[in-house]
C-alpha atoms as a PDB file:
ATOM      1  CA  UNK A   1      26.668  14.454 -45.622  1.00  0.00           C
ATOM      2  CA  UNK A   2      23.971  14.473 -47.779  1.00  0.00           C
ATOM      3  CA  UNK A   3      23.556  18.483 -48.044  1.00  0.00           C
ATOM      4  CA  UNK A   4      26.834  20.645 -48.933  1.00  0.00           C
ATOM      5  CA  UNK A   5      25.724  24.248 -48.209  1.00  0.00           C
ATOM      6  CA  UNK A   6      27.375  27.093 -49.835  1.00  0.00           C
ATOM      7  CA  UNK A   7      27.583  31.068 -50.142  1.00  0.00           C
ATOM      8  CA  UNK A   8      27.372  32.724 -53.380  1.00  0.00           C
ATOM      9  CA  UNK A   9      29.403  35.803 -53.951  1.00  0.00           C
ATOM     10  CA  UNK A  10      27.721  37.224 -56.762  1.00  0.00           C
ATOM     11  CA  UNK A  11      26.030  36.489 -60.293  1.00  0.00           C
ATOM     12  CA  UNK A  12      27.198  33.308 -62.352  1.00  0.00           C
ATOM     13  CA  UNK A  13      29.065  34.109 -65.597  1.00  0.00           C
ATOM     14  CA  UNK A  14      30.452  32.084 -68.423  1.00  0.00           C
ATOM     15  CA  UNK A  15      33.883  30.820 -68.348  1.00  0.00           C
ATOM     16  CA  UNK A  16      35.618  32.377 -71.674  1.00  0.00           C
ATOM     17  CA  UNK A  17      37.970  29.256 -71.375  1.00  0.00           C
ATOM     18  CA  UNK A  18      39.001  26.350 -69.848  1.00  0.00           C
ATOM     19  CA  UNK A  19      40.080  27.017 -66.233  1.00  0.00           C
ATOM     20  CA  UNK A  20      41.429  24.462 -63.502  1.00  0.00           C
ATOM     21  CA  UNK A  21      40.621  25.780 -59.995  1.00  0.00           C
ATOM     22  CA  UNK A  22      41.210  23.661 -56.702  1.00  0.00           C
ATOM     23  CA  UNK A  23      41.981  20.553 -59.088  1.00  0.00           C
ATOM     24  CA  UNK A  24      38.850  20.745 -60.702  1.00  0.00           C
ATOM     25  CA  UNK A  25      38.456  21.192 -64.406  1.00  0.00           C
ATOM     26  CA  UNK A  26      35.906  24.119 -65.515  1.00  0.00           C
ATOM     27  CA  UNK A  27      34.862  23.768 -69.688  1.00  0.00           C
ATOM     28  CA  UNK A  28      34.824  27.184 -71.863  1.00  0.00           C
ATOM     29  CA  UNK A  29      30.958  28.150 -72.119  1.00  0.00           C
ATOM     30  CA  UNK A  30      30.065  26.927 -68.257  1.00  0.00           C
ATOM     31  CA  UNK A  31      27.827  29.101 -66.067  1.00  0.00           C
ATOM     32  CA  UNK A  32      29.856  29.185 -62.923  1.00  0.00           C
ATOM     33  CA  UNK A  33      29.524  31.834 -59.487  1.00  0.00           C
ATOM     34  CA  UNK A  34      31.999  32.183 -56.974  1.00  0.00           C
ATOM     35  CA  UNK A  35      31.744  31.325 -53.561  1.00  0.00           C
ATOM     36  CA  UNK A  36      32.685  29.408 -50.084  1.00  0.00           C
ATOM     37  CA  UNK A  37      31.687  26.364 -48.608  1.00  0.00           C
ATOM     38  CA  UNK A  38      30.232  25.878 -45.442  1.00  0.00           C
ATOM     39  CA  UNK A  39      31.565  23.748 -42.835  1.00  0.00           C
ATOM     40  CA  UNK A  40      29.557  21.785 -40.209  1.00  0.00           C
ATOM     41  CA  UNK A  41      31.227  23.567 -36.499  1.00  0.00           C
ATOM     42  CA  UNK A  42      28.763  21.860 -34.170  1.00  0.00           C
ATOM     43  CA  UNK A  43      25.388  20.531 -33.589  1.00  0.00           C
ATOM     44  CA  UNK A  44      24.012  21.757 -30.324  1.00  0.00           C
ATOM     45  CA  UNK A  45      22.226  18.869 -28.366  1.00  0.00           C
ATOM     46  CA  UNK A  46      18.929  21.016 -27.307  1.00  0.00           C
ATOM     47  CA  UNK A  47      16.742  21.352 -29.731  1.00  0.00           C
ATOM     48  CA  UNK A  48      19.286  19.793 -32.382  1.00  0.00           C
ATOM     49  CA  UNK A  49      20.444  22.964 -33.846  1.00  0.00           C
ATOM     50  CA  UNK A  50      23.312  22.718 -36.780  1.00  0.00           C
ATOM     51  CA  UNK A  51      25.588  25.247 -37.213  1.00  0.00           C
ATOM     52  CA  UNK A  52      27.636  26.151 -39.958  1.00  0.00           C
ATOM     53  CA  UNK A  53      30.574  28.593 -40.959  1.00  0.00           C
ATOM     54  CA  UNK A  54      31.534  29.827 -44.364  1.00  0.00           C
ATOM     55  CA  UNK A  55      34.646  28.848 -45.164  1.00  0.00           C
ATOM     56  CA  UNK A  56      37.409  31.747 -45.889  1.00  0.00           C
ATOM     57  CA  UNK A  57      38.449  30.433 -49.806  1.00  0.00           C
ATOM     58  CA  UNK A  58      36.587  31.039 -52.091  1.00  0.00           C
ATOM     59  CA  UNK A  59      35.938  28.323 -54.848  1.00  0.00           C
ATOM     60  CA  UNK A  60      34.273  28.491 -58.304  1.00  0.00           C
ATOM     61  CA  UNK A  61      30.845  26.346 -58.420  1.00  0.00           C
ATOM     62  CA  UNK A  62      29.146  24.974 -61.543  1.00  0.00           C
ATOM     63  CA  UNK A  63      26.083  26.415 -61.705  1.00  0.00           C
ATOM     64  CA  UNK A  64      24.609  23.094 -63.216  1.00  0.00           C
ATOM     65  CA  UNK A  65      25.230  21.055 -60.159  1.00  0.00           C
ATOM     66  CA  UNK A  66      23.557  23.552 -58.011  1.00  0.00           C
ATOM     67  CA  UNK A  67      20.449  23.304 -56.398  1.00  0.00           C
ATOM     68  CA  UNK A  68      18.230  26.812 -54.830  1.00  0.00           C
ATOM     69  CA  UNK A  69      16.174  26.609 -52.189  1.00  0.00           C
ATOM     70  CA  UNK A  70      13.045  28.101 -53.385  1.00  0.00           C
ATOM     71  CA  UNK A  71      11.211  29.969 -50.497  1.00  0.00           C
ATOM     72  CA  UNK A  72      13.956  29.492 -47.973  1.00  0.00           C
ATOM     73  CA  UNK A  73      14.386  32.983 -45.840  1.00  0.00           C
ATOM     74  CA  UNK A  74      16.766  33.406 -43.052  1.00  0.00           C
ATOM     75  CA  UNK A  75      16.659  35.611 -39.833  1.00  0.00           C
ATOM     76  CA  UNK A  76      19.035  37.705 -38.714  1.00  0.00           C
ATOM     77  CA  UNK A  77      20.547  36.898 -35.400  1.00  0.00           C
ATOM     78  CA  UNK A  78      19.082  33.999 -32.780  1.00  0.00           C
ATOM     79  CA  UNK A  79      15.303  33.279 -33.773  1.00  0.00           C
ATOM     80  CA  UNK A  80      13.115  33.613 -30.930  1.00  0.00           C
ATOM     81  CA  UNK A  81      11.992  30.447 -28.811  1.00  0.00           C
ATOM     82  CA  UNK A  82       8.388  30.389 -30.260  1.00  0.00           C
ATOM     83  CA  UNK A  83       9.982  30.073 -34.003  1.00  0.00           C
ATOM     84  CA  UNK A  84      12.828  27.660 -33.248  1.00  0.00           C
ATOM     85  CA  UNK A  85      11.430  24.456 -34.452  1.00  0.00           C
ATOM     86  CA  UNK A  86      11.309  25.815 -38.231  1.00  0.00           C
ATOM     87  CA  UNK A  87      14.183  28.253 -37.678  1.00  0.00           C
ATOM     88  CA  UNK A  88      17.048  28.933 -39.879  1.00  0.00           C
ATOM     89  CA  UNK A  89      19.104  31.688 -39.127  1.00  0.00           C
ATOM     90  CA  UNK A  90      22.277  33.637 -40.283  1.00  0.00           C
ATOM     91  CA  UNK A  91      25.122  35.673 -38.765  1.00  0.00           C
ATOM     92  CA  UNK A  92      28.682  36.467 -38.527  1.00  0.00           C
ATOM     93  CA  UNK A  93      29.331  33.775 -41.494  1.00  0.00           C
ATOM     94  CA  UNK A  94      27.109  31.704 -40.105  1.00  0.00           C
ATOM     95  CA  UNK A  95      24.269  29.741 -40.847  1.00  0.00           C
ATOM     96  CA  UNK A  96      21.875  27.944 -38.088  1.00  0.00           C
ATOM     97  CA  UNK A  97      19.321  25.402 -38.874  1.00  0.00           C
ATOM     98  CA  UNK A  98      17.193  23.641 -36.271  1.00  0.00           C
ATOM     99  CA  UNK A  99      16.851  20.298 -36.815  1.00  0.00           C
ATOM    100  CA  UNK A 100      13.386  19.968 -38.228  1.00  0.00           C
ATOM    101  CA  UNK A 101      14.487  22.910 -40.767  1.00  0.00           C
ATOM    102  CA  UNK A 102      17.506  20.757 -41.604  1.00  0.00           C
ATOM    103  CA  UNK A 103      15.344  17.751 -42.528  1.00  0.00           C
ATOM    104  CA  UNK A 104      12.873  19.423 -44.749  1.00  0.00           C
ATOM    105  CA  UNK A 105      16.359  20.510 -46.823  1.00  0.00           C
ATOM    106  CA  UNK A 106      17.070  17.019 -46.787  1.00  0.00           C
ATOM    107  CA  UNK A 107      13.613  15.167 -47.771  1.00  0.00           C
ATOM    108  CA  UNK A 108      13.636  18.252 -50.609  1.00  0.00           C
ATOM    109  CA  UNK A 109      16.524  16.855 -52.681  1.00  0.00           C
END
């Protein structure tokens, strides 16, 4: 797809050396963070919604190739009906994003 979503455990740090993690090659002096990908489990057919689970290993990202969000909040547990159409919402390793939601991430990049 054209949006790889991901969960950051912590702060980033710099890599003291070189380091080859999941076949990828990390340079002494990177910023990297750890964290875990998200996987696309289903998209429900009413009103669109995309769900998402965090993967359970966890990966080292280049900080460089990242991109934040700015502004973008999440609610806790299912977003009520009146809120759904700019929803995005996160539980149990889980993120939710309506479909609208989902396209402003997309027309952002």
């Amino acid at each position: 797809g054209s949006v790889w979503l991901a969960l950051v455990d912590g702060k980033a740090f710099a890599l003291e050396q070189d380091e080859l993690h999941a076949g990828k090659h990390f340079e002494k002096g990177w910023s990297v963070v750890r964290g875990h990908w998200f996987s696309l489990v289903r998209t429900e057919r009413a009103g669109g919604t995309r769900v998402y689970k965090a993967l359970e290993e966890q990966t080292l990202f280049n900080v460089q190739s990242m991109m934040k969000i700015k502004d973008l909040k999440f609610l806790q547990g299912v977003p009520k009906r009146t809120r759904l159409s700019t929803a995005a919402w996160y539980k149990n390793n889980e993120i939710s994003f309506h479909r609208k939601t989902y396209q402003l991430l997309v027309d952002s990049l």
